[in-house]
PDB file of N, CA and C in Angstrom:
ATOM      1  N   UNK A   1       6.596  17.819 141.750  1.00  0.00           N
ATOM      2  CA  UNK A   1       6.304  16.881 140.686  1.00  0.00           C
ATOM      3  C   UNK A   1       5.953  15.499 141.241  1.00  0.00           C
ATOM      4  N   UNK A   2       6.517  15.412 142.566  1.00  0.00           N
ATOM      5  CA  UNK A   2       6.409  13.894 142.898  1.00  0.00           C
ATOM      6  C   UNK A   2       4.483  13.636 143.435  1.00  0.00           C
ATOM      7  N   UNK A   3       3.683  14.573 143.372  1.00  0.00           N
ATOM      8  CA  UNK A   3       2.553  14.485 143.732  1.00  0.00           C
ATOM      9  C   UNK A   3       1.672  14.837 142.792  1.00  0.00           C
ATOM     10  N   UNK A   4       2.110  14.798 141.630  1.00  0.00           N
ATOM     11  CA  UNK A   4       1.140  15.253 140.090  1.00  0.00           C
ATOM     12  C   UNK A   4       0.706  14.085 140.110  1.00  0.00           C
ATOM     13  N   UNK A   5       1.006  12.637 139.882  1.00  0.00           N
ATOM     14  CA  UNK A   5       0.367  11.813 139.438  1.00  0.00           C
ATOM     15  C   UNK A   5      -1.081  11.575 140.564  1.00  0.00           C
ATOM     16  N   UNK A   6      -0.991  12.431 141.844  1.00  0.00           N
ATOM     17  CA  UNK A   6      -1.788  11.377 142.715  1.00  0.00           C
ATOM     18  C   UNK A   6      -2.635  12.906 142.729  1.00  0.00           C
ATOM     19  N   UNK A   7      -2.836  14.490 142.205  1.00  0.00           N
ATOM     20  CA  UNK A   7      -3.494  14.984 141.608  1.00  0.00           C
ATOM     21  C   UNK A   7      -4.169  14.644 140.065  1.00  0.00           C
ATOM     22  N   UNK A   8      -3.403  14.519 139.586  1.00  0.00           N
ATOM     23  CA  UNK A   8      -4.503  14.274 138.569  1.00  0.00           C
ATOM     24  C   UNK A   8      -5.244  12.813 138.744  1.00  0.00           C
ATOM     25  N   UNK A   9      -5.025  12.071 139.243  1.00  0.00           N
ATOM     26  CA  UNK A   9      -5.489  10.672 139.316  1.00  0.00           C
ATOM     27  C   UNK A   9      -7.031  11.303 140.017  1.00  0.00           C
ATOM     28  N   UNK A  10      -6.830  12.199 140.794  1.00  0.00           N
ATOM     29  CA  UNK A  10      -8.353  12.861 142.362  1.00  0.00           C
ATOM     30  C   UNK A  10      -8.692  13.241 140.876  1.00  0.00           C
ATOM     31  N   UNK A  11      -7.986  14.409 140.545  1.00  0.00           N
ATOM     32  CA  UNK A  11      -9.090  15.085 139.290  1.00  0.00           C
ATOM     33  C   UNK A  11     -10.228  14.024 137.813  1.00  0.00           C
ATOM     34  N   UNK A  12      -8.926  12.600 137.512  1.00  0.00           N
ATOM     35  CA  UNK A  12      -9.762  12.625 137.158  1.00  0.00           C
ATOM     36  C   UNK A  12     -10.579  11.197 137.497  1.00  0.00           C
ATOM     37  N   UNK A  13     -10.590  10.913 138.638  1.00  0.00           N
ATOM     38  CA  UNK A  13     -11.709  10.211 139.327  1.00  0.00           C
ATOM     39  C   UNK A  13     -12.854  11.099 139.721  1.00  0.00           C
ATOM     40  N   UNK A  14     -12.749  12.385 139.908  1.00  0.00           N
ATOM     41  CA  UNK A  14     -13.685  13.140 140.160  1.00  0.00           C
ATOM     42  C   UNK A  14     -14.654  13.654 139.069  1.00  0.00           C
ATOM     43  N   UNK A  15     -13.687  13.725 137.796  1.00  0.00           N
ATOM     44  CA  UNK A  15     -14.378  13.625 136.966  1.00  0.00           C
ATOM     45  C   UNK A  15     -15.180  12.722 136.009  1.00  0.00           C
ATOM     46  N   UNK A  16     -14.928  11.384 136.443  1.00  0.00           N
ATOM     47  CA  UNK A  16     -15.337  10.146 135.749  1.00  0.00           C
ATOM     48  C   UNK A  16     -16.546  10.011 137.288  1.00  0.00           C
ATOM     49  N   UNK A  17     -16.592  10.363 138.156  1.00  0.00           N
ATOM     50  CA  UNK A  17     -17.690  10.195 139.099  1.00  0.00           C
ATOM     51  C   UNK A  17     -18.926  11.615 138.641  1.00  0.00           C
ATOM     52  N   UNK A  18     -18.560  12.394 138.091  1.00  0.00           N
ATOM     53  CA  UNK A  18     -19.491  13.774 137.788  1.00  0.00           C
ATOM     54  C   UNK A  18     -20.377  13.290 136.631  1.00  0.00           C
ATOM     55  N   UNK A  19     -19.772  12.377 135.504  1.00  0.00           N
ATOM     56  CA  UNK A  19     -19.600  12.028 134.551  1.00  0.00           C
ATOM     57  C   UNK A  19     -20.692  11.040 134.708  1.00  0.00           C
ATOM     58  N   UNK A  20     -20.399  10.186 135.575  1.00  0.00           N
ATOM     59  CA  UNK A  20     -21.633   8.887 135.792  1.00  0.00           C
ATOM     60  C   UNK A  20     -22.351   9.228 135.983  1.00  0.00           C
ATOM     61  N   UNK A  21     -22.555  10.750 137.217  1.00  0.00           N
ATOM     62  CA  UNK A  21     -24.228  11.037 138.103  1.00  0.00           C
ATOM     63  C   UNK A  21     -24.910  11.930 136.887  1.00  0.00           C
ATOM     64  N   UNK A  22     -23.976  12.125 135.866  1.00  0.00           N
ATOM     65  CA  UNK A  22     -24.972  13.386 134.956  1.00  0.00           C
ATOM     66  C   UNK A  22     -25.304  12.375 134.044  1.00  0.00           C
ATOM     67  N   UNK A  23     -24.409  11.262 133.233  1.00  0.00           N
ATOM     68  CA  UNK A  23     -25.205  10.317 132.407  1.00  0.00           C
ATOM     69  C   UNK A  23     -26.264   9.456 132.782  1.00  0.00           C
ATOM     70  N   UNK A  24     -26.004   9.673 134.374  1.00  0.00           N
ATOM     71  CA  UNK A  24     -27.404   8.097 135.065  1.00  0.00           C
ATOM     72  C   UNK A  24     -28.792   9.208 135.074  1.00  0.00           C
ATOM     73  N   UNK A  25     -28.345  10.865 135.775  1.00  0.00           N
ATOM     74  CA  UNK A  25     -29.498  11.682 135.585  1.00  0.00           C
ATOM     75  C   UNK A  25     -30.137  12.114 133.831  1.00  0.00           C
ATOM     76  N   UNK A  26     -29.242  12.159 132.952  1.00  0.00           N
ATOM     77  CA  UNK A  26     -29.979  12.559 131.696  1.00  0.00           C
ATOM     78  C   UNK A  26     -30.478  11.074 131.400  1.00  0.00           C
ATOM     79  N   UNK A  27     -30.149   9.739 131.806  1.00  0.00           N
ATOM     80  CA  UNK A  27     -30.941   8.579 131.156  1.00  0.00           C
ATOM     81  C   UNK A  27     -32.413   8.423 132.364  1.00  0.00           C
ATOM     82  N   UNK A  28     -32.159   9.126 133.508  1.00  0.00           N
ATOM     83  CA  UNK A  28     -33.525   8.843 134.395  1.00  0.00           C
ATOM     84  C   UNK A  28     -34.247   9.842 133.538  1.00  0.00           C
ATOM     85  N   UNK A  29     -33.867  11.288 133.313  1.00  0.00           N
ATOM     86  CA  UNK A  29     -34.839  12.274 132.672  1.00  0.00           C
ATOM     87  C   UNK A  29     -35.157  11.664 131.193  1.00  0.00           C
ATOM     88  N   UNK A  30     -34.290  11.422 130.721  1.00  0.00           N
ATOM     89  CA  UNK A  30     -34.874  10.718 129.089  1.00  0.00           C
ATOM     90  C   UNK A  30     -35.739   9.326 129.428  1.00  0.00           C
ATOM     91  N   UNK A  31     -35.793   8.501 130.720  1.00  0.00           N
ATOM     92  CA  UNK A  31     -37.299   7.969 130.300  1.00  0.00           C
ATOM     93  C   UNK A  31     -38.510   8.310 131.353  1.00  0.00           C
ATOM     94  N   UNK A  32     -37.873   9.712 131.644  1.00  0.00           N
ATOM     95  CA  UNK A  32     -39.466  10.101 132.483  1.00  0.00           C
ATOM     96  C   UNK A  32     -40.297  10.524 131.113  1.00  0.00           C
ATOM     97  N   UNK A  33     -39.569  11.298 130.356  1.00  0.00           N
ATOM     98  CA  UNK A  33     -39.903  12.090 128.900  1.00  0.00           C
ATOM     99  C   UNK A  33     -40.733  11.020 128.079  1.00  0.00           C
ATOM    100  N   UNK A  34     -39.793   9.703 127.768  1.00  0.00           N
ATOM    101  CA  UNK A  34     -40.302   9.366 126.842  1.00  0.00           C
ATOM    102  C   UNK A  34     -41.795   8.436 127.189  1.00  0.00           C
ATOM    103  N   UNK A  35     -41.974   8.153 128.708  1.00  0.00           N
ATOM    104  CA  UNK A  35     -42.914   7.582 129.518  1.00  0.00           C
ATOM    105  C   UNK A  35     -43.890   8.533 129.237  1.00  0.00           C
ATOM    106  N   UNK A  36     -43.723  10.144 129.427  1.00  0.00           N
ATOM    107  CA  UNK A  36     -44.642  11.233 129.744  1.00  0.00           C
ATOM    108  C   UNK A  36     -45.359  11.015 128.603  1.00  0.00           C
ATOM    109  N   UNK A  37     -44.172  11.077 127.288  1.00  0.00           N
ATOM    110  CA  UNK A  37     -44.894  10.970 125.790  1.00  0.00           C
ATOM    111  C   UNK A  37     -45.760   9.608 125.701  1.00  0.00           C
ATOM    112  N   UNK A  38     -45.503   8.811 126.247  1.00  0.00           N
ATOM    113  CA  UNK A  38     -46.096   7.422 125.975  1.00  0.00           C
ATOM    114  C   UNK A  38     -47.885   7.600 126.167  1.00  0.00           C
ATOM    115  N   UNK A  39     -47.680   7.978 127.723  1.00  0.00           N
ATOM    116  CA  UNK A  39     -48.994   8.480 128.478  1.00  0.00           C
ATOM    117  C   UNK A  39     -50.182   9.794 127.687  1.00  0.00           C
ATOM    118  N   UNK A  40     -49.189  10.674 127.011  1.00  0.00           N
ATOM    119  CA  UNK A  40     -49.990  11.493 126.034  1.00  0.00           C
ATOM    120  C   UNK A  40     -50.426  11.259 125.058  1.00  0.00           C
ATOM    121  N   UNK A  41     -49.856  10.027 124.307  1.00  0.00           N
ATOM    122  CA  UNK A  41     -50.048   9.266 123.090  1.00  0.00           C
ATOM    123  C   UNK A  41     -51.197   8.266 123.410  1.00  0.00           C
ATOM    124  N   UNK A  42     -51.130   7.620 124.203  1.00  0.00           N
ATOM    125  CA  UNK A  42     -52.069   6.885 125.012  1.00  0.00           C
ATOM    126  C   UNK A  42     -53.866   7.803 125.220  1.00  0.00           C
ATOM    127  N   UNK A  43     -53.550   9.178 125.787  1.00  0.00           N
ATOM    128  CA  UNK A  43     -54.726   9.880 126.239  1.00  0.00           C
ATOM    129  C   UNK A  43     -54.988  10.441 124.754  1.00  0.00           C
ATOM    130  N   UNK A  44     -53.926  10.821 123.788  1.00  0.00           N
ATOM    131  CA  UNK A  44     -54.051  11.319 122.233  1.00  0.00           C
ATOM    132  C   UNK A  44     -55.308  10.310 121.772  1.00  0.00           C
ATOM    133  N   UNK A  45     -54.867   9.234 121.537  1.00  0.00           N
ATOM    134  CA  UNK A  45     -55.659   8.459 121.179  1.00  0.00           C
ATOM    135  C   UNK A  45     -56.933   7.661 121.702  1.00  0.00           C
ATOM    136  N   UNK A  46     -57.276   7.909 122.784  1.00  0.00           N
ATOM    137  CA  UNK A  46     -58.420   7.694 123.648  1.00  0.00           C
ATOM    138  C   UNK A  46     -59.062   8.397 122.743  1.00  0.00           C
ATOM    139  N   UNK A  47     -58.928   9.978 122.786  1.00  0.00           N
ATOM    140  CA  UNK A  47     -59.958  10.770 122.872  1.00  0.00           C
ATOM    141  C   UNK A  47     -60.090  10.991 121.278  1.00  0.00           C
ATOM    142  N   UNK A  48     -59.117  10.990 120.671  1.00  0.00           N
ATOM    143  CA  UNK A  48     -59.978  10.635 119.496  1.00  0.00           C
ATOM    144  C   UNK A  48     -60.340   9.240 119.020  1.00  0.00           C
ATOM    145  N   UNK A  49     -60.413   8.462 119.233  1.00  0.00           N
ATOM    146  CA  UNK A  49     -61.344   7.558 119.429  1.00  0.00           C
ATOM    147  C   UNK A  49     -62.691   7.665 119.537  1.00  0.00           C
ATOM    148  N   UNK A  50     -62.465   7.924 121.340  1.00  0.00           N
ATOM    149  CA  UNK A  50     -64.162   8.853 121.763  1.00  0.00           C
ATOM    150  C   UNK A  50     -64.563   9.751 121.144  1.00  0.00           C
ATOM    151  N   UNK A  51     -63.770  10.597 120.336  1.00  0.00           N
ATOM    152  CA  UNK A  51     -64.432  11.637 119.549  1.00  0.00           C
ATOM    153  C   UNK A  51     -65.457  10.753 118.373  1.00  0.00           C
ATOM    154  N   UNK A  52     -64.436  10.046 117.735  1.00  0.00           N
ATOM    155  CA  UNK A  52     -64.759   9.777 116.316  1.00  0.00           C
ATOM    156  C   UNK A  52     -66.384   8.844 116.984  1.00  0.00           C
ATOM    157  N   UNK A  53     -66.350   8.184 117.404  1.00  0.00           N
ATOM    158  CA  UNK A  53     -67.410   7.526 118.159  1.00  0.00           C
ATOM    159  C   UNK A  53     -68.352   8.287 118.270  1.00  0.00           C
ATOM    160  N   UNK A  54     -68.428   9.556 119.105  1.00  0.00           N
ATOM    161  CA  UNK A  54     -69.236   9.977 119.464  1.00  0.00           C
ATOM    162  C   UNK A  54     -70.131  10.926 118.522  1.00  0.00           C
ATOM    163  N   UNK A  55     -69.134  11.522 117.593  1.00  0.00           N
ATOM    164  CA  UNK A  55     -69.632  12.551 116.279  1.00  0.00           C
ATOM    165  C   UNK A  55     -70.422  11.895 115.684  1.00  0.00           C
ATOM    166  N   UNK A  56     -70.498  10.697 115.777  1.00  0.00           N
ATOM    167  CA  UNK A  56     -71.096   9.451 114.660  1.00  0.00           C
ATOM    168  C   UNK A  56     -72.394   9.329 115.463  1.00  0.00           C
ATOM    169  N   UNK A  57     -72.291   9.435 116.747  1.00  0.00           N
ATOM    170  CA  UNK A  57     -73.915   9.091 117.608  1.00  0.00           C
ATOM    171  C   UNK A  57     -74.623   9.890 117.406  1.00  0.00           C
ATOM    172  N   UNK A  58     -75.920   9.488 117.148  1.00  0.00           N
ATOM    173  CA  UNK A  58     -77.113  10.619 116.857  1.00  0.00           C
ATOM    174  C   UNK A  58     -77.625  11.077 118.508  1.00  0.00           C
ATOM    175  N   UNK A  59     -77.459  10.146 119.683  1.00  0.00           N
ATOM    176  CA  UNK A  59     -77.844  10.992 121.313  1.00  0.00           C
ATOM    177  C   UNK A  59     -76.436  11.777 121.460  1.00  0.00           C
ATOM    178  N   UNK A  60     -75.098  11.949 121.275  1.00  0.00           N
ATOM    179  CA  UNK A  60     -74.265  12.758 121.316  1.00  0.00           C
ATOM    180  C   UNK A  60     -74.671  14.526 120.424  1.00  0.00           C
ATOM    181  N   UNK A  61     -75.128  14.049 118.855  1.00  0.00           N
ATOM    182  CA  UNK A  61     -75.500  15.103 118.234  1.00  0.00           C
ATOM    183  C   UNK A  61     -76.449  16.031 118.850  1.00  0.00           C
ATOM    184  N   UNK A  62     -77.512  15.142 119.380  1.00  0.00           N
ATOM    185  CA  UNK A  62     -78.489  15.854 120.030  1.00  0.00           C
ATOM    186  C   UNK A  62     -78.432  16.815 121.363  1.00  0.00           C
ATOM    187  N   UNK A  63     -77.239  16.170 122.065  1.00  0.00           N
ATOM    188  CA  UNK A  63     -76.630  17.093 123.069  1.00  0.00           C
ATOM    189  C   UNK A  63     -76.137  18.072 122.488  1.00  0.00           C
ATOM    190  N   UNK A  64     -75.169  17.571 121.952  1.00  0.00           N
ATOM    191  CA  UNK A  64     -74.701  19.077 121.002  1.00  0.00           C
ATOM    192  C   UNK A  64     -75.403  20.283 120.848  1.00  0.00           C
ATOM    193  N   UNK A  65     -76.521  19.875 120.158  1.00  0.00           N
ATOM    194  CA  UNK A  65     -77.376  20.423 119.266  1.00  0.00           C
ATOM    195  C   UNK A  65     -78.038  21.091 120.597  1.00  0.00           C
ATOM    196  N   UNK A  66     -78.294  20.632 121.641  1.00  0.00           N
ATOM    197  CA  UNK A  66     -79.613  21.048 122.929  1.00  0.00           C
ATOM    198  C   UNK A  66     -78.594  22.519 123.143  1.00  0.00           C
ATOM    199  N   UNK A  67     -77.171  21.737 123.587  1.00  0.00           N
ATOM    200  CA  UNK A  67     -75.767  22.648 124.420  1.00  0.00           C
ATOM    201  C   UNK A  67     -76.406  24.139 123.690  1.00  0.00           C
ATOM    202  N   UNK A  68     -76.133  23.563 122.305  1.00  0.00           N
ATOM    203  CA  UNK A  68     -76.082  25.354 121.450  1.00  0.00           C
ATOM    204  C   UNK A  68     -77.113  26.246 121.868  1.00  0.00           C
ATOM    205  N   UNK A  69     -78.130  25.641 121.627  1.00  0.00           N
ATOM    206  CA  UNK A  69     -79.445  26.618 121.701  1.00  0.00           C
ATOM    207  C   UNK A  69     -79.599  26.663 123.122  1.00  0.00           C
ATOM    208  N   UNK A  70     -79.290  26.165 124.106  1.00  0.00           N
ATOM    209  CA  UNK A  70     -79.277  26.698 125.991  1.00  0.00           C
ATOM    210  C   UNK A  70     -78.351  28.061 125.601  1.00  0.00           C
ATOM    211  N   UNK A  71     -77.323  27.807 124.958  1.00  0.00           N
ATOM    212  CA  UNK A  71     -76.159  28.830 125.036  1.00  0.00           C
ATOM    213  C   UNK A  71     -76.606  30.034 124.112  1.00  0.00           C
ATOM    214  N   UNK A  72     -77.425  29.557 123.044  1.00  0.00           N
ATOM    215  CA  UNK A  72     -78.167  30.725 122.137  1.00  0.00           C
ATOM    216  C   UNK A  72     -79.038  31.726 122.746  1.00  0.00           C
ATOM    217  N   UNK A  73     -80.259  30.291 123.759  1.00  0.00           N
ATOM    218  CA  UNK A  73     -81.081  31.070 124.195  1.00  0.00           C
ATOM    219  C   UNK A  73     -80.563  31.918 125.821  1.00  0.00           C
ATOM    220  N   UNK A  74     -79.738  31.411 126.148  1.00  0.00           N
ATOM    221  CA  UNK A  74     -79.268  31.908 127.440  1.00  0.00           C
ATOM    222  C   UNK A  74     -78.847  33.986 127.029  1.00  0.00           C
ATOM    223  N   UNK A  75     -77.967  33.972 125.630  1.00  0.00           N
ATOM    224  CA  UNK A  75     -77.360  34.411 124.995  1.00  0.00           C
ATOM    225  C   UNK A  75     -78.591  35.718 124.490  1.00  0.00           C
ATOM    226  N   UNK A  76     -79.760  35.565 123.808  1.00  0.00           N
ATOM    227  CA  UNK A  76     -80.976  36.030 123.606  1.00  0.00           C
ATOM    228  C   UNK A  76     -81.748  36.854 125.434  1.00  0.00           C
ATOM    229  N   UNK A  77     -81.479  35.956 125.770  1.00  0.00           N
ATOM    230  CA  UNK A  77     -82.376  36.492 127.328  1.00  0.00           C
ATOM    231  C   UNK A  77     -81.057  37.844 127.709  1.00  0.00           C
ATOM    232  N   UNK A  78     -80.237  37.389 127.618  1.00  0.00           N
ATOM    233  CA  UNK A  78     -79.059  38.495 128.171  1.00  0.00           C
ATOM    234  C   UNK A  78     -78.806  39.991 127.599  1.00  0.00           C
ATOM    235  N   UNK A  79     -79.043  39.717 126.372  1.00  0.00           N
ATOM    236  CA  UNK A  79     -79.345  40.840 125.302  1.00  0.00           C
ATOM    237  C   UNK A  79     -80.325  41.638 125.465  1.00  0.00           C
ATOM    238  N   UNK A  80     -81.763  40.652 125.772  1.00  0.00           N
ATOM    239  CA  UNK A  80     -82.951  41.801 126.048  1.00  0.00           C
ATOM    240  C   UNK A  80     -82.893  42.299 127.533  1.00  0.00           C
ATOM    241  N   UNK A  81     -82.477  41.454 128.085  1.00  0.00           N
ATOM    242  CA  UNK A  81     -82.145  42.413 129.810  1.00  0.00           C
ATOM    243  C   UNK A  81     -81.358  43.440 129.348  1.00  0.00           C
ATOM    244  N   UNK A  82     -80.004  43.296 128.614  1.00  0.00           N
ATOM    245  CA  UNK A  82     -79.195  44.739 128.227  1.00  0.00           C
ATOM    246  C   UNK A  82     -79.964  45.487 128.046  1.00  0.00           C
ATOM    247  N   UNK A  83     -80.606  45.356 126.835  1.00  0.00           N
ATOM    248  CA  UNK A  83     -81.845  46.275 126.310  1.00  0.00           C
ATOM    249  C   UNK A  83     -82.538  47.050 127.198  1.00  0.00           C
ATOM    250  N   UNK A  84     -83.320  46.267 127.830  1.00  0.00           N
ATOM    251  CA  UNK A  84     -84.344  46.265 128.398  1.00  0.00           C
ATOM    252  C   UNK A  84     -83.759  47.737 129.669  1.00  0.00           C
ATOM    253  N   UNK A  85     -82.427  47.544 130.551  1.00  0.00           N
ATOM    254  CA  UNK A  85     -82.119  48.109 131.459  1.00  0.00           C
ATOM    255  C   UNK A  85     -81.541  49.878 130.645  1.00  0.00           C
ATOM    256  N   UNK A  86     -81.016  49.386 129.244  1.00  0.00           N
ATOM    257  CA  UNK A  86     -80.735  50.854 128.773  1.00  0.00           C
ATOM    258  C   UNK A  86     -81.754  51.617 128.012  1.00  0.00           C
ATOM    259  N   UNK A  87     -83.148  50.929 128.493  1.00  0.00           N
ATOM    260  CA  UNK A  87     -84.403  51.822 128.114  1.00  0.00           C
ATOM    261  C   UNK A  87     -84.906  52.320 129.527  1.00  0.00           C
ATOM    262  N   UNK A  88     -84.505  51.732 130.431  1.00  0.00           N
ATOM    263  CA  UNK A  88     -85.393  52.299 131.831  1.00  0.00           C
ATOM    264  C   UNK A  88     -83.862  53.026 132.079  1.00  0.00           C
ATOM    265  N   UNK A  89     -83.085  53.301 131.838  1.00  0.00           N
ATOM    266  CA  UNK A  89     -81.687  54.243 132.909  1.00  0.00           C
ATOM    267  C   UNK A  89     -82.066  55.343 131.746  1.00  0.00           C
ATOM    268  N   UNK A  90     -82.559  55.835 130.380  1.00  0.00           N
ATOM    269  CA  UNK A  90     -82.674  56.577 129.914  1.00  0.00           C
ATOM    270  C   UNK A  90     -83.744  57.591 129.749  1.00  0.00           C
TER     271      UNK A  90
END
C-alpha cells in the first residue's frame, strides 16, 4: 500500500501525457481538414466562375460546338471503316 500513491500518480501522468499528444494530433488533423476544405471551396468556386463566364462566350461556344462534330465526325469515319472491313472479311 505504501507505493499506490506513487503508482497511480505514473498512471495517471501517463495518462494526462497520452491525452495531450491525441488532443494536439486531432487539433493538427482538424485544421489540415478544414484548410483542405478551404482550398476546395476556393478551386469550387474558381471554376464555376470560369464556367459561368465561359458558357456566356460565343469563342468558348464555338469550341464546343467544333469539339462535337471532330468527335461526331471522327465517330462517322469509324463506323464506315467497321462497315467497310465486315464487307471485305465476308
Amino acid at each position: 500500500m505504501r507505493y499506490l500513491p506513487y503508482i497511480l500518480t505514473g498512471v495517471f501522468m501517463t495518462a494526462t501525457a497520452v491525452q495531450t499528444v491525441y488532443i494536439h494530433d486531432t487539433n493538427v488533423l482538424l485544421d489540415a481538414k478544414d484548410s483542405y476544405i478551404a482550398r476546395l471551396n476556393d478551386n469550387v468556386s474558381y471554376w464555376k466562375e470560369t464556367s459561368i463566364e465561359n458558357s456566356n462566350s460565343a469563342a468558348f461556344q464555338r469550341e464546343r460546338c467544333d469539339a462535337f462534330y471532330d468527335v461526331v465526325g471522327d465517330y462517322i469515319e469509324v463506323s464506315k471503316e467497321i462497315d467497310a472491313r465486315r464487307l471485305i472479311t465476308k
